[in-house]
PDB file of N, CA and C in Angstrom:
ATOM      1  N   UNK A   1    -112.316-119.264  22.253  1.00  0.00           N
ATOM      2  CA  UNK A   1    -113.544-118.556  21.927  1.00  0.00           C
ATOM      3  C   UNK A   1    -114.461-118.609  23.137  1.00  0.00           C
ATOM      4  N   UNK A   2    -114.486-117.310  23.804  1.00  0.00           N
ATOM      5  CA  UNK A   2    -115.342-117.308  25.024  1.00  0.00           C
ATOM      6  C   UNK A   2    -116.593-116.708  24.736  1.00  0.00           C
ATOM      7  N   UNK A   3    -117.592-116.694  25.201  1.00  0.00           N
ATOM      8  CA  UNK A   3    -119.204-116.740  25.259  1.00  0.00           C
ATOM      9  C   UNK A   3    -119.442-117.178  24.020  1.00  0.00           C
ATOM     10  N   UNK A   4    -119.797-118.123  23.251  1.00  0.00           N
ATOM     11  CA  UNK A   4    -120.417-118.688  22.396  1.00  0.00           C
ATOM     12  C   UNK A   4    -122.180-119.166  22.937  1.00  0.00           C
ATOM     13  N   UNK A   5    -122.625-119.329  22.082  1.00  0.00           N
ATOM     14  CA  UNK A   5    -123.955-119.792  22.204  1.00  0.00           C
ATOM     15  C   UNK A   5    -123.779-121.712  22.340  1.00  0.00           C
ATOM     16  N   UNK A   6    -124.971-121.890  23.014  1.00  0.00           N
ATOM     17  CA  UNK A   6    -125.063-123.751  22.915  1.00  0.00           C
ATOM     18  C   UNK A   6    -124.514-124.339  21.697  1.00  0.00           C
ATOM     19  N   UNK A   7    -125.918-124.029  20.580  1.00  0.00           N
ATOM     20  CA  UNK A   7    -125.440-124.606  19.166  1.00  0.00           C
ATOM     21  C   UNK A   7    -123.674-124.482  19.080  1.00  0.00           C
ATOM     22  N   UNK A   8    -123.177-123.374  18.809  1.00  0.00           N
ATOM     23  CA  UNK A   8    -122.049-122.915  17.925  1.00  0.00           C
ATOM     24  C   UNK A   8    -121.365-123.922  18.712  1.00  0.00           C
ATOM     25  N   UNK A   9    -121.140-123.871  20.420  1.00  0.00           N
ATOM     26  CA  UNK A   9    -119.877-124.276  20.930  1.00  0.00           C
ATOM     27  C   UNK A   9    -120.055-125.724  20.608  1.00  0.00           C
ATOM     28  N   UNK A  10    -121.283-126.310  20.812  1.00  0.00           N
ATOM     29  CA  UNK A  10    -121.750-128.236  20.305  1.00  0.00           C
ATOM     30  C   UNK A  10    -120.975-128.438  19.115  1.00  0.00           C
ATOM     31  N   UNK A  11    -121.646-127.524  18.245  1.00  0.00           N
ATOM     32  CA  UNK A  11    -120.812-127.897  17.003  1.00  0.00           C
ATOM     33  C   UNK A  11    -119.624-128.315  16.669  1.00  0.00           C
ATOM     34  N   UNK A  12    -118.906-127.043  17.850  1.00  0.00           N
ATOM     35  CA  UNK A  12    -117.278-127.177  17.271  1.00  0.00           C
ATOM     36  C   UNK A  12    -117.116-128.025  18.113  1.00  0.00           C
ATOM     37  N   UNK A  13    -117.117-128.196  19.428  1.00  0.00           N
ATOM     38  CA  UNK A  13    -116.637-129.809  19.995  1.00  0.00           C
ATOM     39  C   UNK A  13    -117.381-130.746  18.880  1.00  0.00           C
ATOM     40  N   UNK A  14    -118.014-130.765  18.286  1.00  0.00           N
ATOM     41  CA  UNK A  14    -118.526-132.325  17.549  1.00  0.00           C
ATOM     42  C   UNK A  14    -117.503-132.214  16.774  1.00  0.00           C
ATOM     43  N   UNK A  15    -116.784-131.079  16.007  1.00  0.00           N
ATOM     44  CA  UNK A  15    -116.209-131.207  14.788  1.00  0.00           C
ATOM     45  C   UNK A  15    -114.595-131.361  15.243  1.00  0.00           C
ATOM     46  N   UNK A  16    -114.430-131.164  16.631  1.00  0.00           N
ATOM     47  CA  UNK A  16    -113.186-131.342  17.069  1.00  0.00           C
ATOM     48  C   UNK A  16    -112.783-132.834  17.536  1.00  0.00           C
ATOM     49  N   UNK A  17    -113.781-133.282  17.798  1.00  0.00           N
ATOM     50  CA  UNK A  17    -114.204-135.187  18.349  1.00  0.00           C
ATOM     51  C   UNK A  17    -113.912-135.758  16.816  1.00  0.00           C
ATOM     52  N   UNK A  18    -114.878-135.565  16.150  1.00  0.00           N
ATOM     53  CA  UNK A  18    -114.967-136.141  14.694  1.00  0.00           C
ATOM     54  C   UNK A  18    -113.644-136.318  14.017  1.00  0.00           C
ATOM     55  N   UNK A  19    -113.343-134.778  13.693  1.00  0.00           N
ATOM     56  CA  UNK A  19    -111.658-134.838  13.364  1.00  0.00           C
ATOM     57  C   UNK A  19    -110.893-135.875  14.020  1.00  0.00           C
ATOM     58  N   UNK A  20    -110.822-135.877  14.952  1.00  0.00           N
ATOM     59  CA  UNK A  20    -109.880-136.481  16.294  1.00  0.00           C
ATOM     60  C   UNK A  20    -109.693-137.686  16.547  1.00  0.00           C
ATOM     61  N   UNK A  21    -110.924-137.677  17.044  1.00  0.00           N
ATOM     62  CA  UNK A  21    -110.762-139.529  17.537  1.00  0.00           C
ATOM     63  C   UNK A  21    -111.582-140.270  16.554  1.00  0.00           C
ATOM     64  N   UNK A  22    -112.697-139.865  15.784  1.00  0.00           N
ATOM     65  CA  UNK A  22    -113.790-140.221  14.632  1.00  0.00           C
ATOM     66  C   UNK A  22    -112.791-140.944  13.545  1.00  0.00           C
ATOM     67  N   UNK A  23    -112.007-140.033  13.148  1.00  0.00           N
ATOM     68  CA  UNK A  23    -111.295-140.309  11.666  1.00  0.00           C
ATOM     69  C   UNK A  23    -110.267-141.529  11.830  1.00  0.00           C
ATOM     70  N   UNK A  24    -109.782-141.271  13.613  1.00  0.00           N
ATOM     71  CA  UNK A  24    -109.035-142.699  13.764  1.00  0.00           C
ATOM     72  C   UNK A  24    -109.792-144.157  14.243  1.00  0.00           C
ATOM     73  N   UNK A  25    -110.663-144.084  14.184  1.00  0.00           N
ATOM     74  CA  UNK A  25    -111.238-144.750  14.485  1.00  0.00           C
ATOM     75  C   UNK A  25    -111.700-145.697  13.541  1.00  0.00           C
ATOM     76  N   UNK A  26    -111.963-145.019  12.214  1.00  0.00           N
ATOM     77  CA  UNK A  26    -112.672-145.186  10.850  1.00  0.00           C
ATOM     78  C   UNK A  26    -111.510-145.877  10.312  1.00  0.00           C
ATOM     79  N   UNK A  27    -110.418-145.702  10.159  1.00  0.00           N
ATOM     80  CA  UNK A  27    -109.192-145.616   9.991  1.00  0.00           C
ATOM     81  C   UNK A  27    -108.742-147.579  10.236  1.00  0.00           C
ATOM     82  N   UNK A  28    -109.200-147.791  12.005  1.00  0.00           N
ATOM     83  CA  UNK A  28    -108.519-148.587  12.500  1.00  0.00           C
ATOM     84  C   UNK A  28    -109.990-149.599  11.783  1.00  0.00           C
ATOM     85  N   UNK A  29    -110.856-149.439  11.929  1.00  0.00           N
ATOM     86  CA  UNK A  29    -112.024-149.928  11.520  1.00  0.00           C
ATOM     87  C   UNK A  29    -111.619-150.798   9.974  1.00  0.00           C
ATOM     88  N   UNK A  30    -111.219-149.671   9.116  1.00  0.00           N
ATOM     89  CA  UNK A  30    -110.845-150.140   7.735  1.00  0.00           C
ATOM     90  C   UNK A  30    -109.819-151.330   7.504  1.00  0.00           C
ATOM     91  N   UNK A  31    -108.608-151.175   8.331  1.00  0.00           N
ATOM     92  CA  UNK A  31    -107.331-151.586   9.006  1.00  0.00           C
ATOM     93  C   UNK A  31    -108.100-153.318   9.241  1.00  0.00           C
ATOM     94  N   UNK A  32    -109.542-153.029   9.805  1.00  0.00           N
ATOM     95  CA  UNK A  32    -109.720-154.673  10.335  1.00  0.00           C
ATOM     96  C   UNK A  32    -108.763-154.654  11.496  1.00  0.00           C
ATOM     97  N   UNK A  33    -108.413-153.867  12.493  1.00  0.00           N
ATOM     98  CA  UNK A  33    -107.727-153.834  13.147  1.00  0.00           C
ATOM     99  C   UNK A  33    -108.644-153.828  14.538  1.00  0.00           C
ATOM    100  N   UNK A  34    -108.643-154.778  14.878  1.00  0.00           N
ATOM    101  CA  UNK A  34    -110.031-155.043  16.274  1.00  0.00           C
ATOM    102  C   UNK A  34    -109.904-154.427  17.610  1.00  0.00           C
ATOM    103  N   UNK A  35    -108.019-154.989  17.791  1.00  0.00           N
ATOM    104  CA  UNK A  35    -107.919-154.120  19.452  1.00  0.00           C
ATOM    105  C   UNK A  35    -107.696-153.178  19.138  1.00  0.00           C
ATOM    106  N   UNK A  36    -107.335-152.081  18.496  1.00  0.00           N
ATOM    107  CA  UNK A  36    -106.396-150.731  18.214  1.00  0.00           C
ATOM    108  C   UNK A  36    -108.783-150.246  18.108  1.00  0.00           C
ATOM    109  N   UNK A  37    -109.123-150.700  17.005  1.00  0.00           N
ATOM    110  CA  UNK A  37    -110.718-150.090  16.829  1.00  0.00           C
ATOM    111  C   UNK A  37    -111.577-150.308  18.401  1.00  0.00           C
ATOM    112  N   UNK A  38    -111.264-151.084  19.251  1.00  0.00           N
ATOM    113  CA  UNK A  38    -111.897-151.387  20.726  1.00  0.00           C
ATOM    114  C   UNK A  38    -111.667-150.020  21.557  1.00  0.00           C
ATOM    115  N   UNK A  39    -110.129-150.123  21.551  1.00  0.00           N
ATOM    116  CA  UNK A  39    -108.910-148.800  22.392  1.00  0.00           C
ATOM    117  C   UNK A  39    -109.943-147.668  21.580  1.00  0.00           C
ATOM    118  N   UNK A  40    -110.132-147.439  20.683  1.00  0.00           N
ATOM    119  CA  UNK A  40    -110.453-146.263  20.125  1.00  0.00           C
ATOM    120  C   UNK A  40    -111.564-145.554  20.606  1.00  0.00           C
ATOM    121  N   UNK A  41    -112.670-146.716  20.211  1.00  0.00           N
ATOM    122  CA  UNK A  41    -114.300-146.670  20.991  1.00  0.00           C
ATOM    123  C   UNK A  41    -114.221-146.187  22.148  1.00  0.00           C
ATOM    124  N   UNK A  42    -112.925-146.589  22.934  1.00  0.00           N
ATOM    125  CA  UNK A  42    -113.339-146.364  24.554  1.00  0.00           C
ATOM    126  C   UNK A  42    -112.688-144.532  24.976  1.00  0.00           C
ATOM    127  N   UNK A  43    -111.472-144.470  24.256  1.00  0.00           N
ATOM    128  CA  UNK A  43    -111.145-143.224  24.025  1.00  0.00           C
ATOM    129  C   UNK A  43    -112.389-142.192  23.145  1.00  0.00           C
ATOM    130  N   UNK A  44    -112.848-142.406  22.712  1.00  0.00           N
ATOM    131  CA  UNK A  44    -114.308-141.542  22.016  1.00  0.00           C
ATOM    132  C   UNK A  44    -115.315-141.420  22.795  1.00  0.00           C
ATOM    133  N   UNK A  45    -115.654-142.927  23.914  1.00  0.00           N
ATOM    134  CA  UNK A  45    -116.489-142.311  24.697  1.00  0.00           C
ATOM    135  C   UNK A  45    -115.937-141.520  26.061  1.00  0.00           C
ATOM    136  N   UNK A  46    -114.665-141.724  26.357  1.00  0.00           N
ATOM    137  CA  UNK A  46    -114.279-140.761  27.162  1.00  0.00           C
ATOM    138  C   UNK A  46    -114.052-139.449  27.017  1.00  0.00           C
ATOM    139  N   UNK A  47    -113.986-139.000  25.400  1.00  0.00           N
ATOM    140  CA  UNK A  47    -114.198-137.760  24.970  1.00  0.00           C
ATOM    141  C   UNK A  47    -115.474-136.969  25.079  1.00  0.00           C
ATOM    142  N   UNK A  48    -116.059-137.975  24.862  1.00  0.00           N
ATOM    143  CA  UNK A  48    -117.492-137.540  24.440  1.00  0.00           C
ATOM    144  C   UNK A  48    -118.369-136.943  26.117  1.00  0.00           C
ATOM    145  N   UNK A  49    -118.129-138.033  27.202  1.00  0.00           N
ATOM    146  CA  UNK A  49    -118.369-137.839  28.435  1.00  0.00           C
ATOM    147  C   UNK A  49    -117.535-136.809  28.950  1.00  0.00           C
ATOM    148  N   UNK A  50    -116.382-136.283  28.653  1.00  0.00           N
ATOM    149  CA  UNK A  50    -115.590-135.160  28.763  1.00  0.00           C
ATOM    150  C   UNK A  50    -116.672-133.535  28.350  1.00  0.00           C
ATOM    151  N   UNK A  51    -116.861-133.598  27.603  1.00  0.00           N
ATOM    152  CA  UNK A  51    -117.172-132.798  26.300  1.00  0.00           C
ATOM    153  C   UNK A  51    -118.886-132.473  27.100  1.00  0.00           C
ATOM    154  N   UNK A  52    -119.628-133.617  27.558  1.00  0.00           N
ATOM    155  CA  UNK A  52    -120.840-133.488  28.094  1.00  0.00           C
ATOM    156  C   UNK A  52    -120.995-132.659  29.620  1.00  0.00           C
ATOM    157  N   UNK A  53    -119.585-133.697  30.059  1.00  0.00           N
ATOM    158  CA  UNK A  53    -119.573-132.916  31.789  1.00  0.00           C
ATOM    159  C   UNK A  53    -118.630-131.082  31.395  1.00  0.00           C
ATOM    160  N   UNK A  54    -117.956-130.942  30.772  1.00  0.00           N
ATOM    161  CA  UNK A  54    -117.804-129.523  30.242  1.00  0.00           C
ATOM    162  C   UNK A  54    -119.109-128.625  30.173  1.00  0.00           C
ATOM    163  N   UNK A  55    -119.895-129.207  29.182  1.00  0.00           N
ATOM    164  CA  UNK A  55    -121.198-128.818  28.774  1.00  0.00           C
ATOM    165  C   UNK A  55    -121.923-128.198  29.916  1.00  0.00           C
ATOM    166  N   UNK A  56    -121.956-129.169  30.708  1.00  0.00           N
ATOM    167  CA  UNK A  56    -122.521-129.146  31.996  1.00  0.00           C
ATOM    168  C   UNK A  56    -122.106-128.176  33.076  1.00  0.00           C
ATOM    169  N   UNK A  57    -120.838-128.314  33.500  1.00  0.00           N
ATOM    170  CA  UNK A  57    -119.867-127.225  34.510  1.00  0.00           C
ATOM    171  C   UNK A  57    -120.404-125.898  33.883  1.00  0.00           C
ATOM    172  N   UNK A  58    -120.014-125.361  32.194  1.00  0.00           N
ATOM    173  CA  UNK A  58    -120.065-124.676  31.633  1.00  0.00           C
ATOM    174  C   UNK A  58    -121.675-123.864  31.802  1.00  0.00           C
ATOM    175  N   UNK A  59    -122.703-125.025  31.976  1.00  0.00           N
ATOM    176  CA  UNK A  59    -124.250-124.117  32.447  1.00  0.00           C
ATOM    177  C   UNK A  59    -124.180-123.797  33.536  1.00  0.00           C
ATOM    178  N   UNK A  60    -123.483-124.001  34.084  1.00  0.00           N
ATOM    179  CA  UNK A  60    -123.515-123.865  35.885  1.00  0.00           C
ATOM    180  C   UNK A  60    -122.620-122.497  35.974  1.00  0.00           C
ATOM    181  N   UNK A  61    -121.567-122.628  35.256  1.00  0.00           N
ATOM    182  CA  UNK A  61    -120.761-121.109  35.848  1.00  0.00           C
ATOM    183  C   UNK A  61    -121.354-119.960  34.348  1.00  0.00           C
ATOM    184  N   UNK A  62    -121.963-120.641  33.546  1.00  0.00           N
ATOM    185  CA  UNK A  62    -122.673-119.667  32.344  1.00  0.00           C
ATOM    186  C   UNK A  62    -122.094-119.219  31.508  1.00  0.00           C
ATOM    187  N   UNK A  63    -120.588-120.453  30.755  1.00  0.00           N
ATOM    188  CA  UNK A  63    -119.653-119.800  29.866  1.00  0.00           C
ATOM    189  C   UNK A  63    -119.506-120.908  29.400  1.00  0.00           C
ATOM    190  N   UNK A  64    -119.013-120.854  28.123  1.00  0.00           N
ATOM    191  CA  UNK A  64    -118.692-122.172  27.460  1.00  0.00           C
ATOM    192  C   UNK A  64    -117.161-121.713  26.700  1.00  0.00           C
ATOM    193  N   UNK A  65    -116.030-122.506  26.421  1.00  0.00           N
ATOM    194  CA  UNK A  65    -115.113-123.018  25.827  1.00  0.00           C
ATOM    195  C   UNK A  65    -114.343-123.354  24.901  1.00  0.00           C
ATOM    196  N   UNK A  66    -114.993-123.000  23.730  1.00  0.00           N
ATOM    197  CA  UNK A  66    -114.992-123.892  22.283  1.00  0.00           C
ATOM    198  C   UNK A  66    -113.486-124.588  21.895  1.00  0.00           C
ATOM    199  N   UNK A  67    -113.264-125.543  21.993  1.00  0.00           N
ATOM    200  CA  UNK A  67    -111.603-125.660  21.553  1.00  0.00           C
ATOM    201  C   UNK A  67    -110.840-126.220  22.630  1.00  0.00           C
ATOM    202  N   UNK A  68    -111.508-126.333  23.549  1.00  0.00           N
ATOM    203  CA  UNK A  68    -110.561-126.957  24.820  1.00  0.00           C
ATOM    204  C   UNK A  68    -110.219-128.323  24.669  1.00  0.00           C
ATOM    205  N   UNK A  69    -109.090-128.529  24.883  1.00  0.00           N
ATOM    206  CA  UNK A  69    -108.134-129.580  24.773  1.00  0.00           C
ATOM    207  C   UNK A  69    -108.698-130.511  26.368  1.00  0.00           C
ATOM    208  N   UNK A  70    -109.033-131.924  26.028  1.00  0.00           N
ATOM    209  CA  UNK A  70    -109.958-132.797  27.085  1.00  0.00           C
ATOM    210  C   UNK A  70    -108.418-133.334  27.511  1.00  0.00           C
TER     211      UNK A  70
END
């Protein structure tokens, strides 16, 4: 999905993060599972810093992405 607006494209990366790494996370959390829930955190914020510097490139060349695989 090419030219989207700010909101729309935020959204769907939030809802593509959430799905993704969110639900496993919750998952490993429940599990009581400490290193697998640590590994997870750090993979979410590397998504998330993915997803921001996208954001970013994306104001600079004036197009955004929705759906791109990090």
């Amino acid at each position: 999905m090419i030219g989207l607006d700010i909101e729309s494209w935020a959204l769907t990366r939030a809802h593509h993060i959430v799905l993704n790494e969110g639900l496993n996370l919750a998952k490993a959390a429940q599990d009581l599972d400490r290193k697998r829930s640590r590994t997870l955190v750090y993979e979410l914020q590397k998504v998330i810093a993915a997803a921001i510097l996208e954001a970013h490139a994306a104001s600079m060349s004036g197009s955004l992405q929705a759906g791109q695989e990090t």
